[in-house]
C-alpha atoms as a PDB file:
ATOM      1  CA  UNK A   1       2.944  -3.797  19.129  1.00  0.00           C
ATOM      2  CA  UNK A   2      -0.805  -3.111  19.760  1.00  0.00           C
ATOM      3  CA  UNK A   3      -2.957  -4.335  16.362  1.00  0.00           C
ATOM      4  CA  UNK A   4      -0.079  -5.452  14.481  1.00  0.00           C
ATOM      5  CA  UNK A   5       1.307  -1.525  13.880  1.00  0.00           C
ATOM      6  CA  UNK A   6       4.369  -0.108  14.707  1.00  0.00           C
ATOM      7  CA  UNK A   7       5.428   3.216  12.910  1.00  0.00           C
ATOM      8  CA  UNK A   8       9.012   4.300  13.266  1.00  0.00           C
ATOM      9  CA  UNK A   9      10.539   7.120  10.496  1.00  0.00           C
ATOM     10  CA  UNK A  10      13.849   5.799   9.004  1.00  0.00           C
ATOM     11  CA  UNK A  11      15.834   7.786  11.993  1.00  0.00           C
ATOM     12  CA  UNK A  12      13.478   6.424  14.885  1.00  0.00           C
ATOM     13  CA  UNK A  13      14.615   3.177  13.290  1.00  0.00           C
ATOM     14  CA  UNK A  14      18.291   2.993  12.914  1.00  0.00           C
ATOM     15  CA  UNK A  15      18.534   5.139  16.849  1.00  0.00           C
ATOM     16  CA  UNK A  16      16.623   1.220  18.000  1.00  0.00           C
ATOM     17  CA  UNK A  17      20.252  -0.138  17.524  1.00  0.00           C
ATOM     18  CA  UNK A  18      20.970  -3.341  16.055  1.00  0.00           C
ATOM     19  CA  UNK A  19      19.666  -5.635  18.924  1.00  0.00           C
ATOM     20  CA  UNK A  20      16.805  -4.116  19.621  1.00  0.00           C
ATOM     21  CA  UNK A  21      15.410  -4.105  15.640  1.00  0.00           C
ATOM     22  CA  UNK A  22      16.532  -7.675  15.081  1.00  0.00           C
ATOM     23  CA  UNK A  23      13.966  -8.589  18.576  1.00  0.00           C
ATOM     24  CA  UNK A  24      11.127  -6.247  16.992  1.00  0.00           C
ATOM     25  CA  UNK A  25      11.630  -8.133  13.046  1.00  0.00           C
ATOM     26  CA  UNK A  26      11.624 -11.724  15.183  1.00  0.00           C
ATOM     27  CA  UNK A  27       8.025 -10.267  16.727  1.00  0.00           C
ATOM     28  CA  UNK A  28       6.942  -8.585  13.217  1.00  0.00           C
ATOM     29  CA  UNK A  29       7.265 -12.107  11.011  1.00  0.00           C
ATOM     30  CA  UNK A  30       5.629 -14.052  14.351  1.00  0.00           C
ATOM     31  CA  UNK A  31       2.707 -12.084  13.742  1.00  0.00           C
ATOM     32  CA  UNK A  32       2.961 -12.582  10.018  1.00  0.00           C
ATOM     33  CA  UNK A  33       2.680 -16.075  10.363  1.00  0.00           C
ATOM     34  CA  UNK A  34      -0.897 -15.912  11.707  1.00  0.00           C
ATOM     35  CA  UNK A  35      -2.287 -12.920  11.203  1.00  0.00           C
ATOM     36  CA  UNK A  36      -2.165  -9.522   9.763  1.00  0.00           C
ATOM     37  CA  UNK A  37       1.229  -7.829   9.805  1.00  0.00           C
ATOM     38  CA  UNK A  38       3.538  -5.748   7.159  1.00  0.00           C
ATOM     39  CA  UNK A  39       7.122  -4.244   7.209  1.00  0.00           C
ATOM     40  CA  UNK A  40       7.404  -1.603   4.840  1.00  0.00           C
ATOM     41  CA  UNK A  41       8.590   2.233   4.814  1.00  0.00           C
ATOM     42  CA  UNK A  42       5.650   4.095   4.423  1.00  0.00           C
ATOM     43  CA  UNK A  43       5.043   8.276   3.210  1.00  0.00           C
ATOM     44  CA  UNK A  44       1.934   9.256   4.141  1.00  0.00           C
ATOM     45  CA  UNK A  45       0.222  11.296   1.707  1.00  0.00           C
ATOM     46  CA  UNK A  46      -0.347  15.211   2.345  1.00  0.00           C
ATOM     47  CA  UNK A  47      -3.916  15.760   3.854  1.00  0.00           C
ATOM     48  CA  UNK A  48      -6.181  18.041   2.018  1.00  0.00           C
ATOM     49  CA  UNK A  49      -5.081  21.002   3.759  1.00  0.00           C
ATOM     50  CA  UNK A  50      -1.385  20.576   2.649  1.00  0.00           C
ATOM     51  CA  UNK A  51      -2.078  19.914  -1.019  1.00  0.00           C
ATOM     52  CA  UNK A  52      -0.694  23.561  -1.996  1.00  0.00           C
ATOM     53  CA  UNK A  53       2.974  22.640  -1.600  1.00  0.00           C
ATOM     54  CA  UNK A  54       3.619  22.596  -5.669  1.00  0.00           C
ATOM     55  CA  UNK A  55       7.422  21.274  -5.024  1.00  0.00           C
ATOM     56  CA  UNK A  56       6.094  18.267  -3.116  1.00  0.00           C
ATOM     57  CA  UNK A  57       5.330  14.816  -5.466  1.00  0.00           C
ATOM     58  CA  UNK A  58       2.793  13.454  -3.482  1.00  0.00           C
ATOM     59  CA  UNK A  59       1.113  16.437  -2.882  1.00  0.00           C
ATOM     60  CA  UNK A  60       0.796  16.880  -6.573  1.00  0.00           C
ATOM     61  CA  UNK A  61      -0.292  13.146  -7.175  1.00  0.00           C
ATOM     62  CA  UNK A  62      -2.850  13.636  -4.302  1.00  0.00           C
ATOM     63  CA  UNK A  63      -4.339  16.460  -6.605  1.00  0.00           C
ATOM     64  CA  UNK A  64      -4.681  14.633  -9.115  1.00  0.00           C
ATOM     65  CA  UNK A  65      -6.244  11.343  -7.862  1.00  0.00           C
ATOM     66  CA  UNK A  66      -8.878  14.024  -6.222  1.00  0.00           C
ATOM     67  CA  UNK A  67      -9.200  15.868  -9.152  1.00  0.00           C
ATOM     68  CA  UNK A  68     -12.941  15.698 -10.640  1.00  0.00           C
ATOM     69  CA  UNK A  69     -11.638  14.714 -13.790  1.00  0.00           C
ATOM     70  CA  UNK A  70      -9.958  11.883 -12.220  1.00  0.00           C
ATOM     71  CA  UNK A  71     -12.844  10.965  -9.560  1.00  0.00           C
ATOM     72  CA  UNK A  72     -15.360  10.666 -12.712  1.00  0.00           C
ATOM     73  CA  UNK A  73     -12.853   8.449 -14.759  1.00  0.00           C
ATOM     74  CA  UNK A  74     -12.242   5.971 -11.562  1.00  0.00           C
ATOM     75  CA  UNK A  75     -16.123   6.393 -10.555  1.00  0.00           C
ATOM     76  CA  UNK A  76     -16.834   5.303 -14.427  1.00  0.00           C
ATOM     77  CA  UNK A  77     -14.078   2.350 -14.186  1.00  0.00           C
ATOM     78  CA  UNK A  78     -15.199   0.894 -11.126  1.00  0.00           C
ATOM     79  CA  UNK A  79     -19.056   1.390 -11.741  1.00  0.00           C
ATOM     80  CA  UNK A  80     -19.223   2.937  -7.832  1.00  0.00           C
ATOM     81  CA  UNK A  81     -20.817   6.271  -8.481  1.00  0.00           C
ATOM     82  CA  UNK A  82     -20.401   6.634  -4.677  1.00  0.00           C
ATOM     83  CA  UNK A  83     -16.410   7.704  -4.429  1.00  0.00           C
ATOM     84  CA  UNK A  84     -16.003  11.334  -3.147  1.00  0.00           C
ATOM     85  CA  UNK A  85     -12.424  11.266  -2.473  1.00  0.00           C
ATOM     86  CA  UNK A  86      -9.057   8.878  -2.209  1.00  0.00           C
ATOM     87  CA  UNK A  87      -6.360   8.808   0.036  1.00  0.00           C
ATOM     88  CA  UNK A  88      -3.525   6.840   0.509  1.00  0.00           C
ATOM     89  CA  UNK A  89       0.419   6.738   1.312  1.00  0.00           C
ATOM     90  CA  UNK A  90       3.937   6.247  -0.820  1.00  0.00           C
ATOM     91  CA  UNK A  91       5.402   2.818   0.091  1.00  0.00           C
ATOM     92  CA  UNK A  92       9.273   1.207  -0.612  1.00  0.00           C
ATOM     93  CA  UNK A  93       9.453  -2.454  -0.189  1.00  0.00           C
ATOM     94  CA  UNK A  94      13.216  -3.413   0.677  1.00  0.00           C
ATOM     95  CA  UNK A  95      14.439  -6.989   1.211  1.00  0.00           C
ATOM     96  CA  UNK A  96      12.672  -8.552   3.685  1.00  0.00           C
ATOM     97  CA  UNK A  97       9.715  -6.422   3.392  1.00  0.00           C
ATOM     98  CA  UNK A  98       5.934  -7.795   2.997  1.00  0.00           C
ATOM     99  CA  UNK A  99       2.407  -7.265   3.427  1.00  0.00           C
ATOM    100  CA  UNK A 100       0.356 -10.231   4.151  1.00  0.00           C
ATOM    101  CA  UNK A 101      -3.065 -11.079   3.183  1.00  0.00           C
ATOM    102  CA  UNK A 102      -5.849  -8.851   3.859  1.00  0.00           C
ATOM    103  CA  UNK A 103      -8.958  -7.129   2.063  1.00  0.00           C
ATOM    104  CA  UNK A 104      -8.597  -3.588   3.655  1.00  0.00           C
ATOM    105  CA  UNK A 105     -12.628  -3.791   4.611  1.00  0.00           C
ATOM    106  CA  UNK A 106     -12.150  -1.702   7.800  1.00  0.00           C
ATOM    107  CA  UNK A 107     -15.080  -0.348   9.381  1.00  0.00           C
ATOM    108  CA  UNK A 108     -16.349   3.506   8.942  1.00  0.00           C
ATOM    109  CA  UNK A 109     -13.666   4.162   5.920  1.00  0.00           C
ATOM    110  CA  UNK A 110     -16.381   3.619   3.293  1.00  0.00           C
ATOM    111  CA  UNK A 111     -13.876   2.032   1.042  1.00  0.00           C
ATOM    112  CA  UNK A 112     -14.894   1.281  -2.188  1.00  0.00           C
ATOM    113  CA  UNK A 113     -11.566   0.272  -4.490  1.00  0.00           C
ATOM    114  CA  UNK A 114      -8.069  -0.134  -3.702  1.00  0.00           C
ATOM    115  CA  UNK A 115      -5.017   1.385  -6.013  1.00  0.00           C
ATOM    116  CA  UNK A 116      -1.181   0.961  -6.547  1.00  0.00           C
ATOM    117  CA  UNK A 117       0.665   3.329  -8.724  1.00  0.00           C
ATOM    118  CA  UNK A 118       3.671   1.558  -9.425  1.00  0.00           C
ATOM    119  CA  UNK A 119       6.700   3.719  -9.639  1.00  0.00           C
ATOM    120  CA  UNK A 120       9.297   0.933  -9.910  1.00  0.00           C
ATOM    121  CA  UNK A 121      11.246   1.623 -13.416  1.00  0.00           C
ATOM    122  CA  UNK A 122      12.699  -2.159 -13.488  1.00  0.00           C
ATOM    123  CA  UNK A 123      11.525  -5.190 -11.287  1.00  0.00           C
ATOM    124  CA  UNK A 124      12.540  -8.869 -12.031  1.00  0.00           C
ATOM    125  CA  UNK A 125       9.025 -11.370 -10.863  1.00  0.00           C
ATOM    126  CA  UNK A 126      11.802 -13.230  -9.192  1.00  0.00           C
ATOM    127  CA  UNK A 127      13.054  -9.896  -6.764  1.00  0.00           C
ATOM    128  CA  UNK A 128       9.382 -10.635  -4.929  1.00  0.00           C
ATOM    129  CA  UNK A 129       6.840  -7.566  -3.985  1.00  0.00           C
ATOM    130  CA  UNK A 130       4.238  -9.414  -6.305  1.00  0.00           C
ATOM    131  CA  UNK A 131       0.716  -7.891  -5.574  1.00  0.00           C
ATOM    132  CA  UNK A 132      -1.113 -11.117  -5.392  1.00  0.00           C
ATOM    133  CA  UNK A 133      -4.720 -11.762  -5.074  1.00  0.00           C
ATOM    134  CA  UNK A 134      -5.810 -14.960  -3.181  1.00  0.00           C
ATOM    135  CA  UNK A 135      -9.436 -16.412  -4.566  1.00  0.00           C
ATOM    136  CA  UNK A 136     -11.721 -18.829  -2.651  1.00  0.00           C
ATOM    137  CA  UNK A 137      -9.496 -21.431  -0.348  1.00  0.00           C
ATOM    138  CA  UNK A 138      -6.437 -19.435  -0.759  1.00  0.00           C
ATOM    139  CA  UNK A 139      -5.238 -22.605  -3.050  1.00  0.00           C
ATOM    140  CA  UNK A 140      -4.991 -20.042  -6.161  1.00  0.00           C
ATOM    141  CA  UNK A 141      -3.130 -16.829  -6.183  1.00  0.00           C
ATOM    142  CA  UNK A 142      -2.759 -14.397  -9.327  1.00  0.00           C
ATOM    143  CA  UNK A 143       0.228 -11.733  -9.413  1.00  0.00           C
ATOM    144  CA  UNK A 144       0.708  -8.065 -10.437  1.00  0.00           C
ATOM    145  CA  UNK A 145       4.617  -7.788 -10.973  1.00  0.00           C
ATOM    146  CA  UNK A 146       5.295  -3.900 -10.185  1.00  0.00           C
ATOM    147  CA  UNK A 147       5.836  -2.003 -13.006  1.00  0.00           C
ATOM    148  CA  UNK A 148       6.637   2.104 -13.725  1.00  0.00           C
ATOM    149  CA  UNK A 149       3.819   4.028 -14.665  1.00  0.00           C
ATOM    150  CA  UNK A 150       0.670   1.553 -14.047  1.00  0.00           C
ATOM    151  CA  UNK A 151      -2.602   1.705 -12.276  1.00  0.00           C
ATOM    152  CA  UNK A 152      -3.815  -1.644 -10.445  1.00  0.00           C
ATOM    153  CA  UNK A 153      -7.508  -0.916  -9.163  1.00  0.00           C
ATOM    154  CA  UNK A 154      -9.273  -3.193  -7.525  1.00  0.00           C
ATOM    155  CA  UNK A 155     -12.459  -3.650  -5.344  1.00  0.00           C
ATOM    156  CA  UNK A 156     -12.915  -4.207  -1.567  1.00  0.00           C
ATOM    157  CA  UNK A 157     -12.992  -6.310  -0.480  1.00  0.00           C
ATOM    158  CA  UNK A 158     -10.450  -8.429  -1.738  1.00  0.00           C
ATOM    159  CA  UNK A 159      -8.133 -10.408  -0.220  1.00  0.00           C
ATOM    160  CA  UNK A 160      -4.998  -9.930  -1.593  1.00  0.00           C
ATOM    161  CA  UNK A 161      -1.043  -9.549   0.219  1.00  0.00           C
ATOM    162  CA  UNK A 162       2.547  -8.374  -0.980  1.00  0.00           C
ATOM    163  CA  UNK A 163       5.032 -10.885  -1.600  1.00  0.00           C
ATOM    164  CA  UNK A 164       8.508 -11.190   0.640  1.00  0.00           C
ATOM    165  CA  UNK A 165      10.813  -8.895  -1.527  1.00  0.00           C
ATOM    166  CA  UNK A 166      13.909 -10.819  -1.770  1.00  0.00           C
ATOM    167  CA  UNK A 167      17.616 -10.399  -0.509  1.00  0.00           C
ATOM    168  CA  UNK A 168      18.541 -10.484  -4.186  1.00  0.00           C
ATOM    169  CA  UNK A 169      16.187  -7.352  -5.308  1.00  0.00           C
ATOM    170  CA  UNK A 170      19.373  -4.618  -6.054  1.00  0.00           C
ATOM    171  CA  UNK A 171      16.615  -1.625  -5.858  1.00  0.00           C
ATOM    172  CA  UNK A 172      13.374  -1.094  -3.621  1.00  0.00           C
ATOM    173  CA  UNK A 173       9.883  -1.371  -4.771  1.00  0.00           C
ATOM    174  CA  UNK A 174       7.946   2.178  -4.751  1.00  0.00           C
ATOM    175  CA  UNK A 175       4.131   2.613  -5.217  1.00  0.00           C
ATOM    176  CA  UNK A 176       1.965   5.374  -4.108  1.00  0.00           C
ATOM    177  CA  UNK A 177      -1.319   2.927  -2.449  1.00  0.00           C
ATOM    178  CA  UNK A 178      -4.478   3.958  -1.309  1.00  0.00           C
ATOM    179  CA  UNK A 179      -8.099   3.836  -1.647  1.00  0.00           C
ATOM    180  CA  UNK A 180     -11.286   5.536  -3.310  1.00  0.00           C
ATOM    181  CA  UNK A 181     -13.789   6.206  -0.900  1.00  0.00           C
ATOM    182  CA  UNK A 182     -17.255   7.255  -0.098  1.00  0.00           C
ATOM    183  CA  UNK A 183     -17.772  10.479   1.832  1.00  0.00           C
ATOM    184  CA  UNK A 184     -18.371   9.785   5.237  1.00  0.00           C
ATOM    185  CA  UNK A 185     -22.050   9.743   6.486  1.00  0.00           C
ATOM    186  CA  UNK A 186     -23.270  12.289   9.090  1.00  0.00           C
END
């Protein structure tokens, strides 16, 4: 598992058997006790040359978060003149699923604010997936519960995590997550 990541699509992951993905979970929450490490399924968002495809939903939400329209409104929000373009990737949380604390500063992706647009109709605080945001010692921790139809924005860095979605959530929690970025420089 080199840096933490380890892709597999949903039919990678079942053809693992049931041995073999209850060893990789036992290394994936090791490495979530000290360092970075998540466990979600993850959509990656069409890249700019794919955009056309009008039947696909993320296509057409990747459109509109690079829309100018939309660039000026988040540029005007977030008082960063600087972002050319976002990017990002539909998640689903399902029980057992987490992301833990980090403040996606990663060098050379001139990221300037973070997003989640929750697409979770109904989500108990209780069911987990909280978008939390750790200040100072980590003693104090404020929570975004997902919700349908919102926009959470926030700066980078930030340090921030997704809570353990519990065995008792009945449905997954969906977001579309990314970032608003500056262009690259030459």
């Amino acid at each position: 598992m080199p840096d933490g990541i380890l892709e597999y699509d949903t039919r990678g992951w079942r053809r693992l058997g049931v041995r073999r993905r209850r060893a990789l979970e036992e290394r994936i929450f090791a490495q979530a006790r000290d360092g970075f490490q998540y466990r979600y399924e993850g959509l990656r968002v069409p890249e700019a040359d794919d955009l056309d495809d009008d039947a696909d939903p993320l296509a057409c939400f990747a459109r509109l978060m690079d829309s100018e329209p939309m660039l000026d409104m988040l540029r005007r929000i977030t008082g960063a003149p600087d972002i050319g373009f976002s990017d990002g990737h539909a998640t689903a949380y399902s029980p057992g699923d987490f992301l833990t604390e980090h403040d996606d500063d990663v060098p050379g992706k001139g990221r300037v604010a973070a997003y989640v647009f929750g697409l979770t109709r109904v989500w108990r605080p209780e069911w987990g997936g909280i978008l939390m945001f750790h200040e100072g010692d980590g003693s104090t921790v404020t929570g975004h519960v997902p919700r349908f139809n919102t926009l959470d924005l926030f700066a980078v860095p930030q340090q921030h995590s997704v809570s353990l979605v519990t065995p008792s959530a009945p449905v997954r929690r969906y977001a579309v997550t990314g970032w608003l970025r500056r262009e690259e420089s030459a």
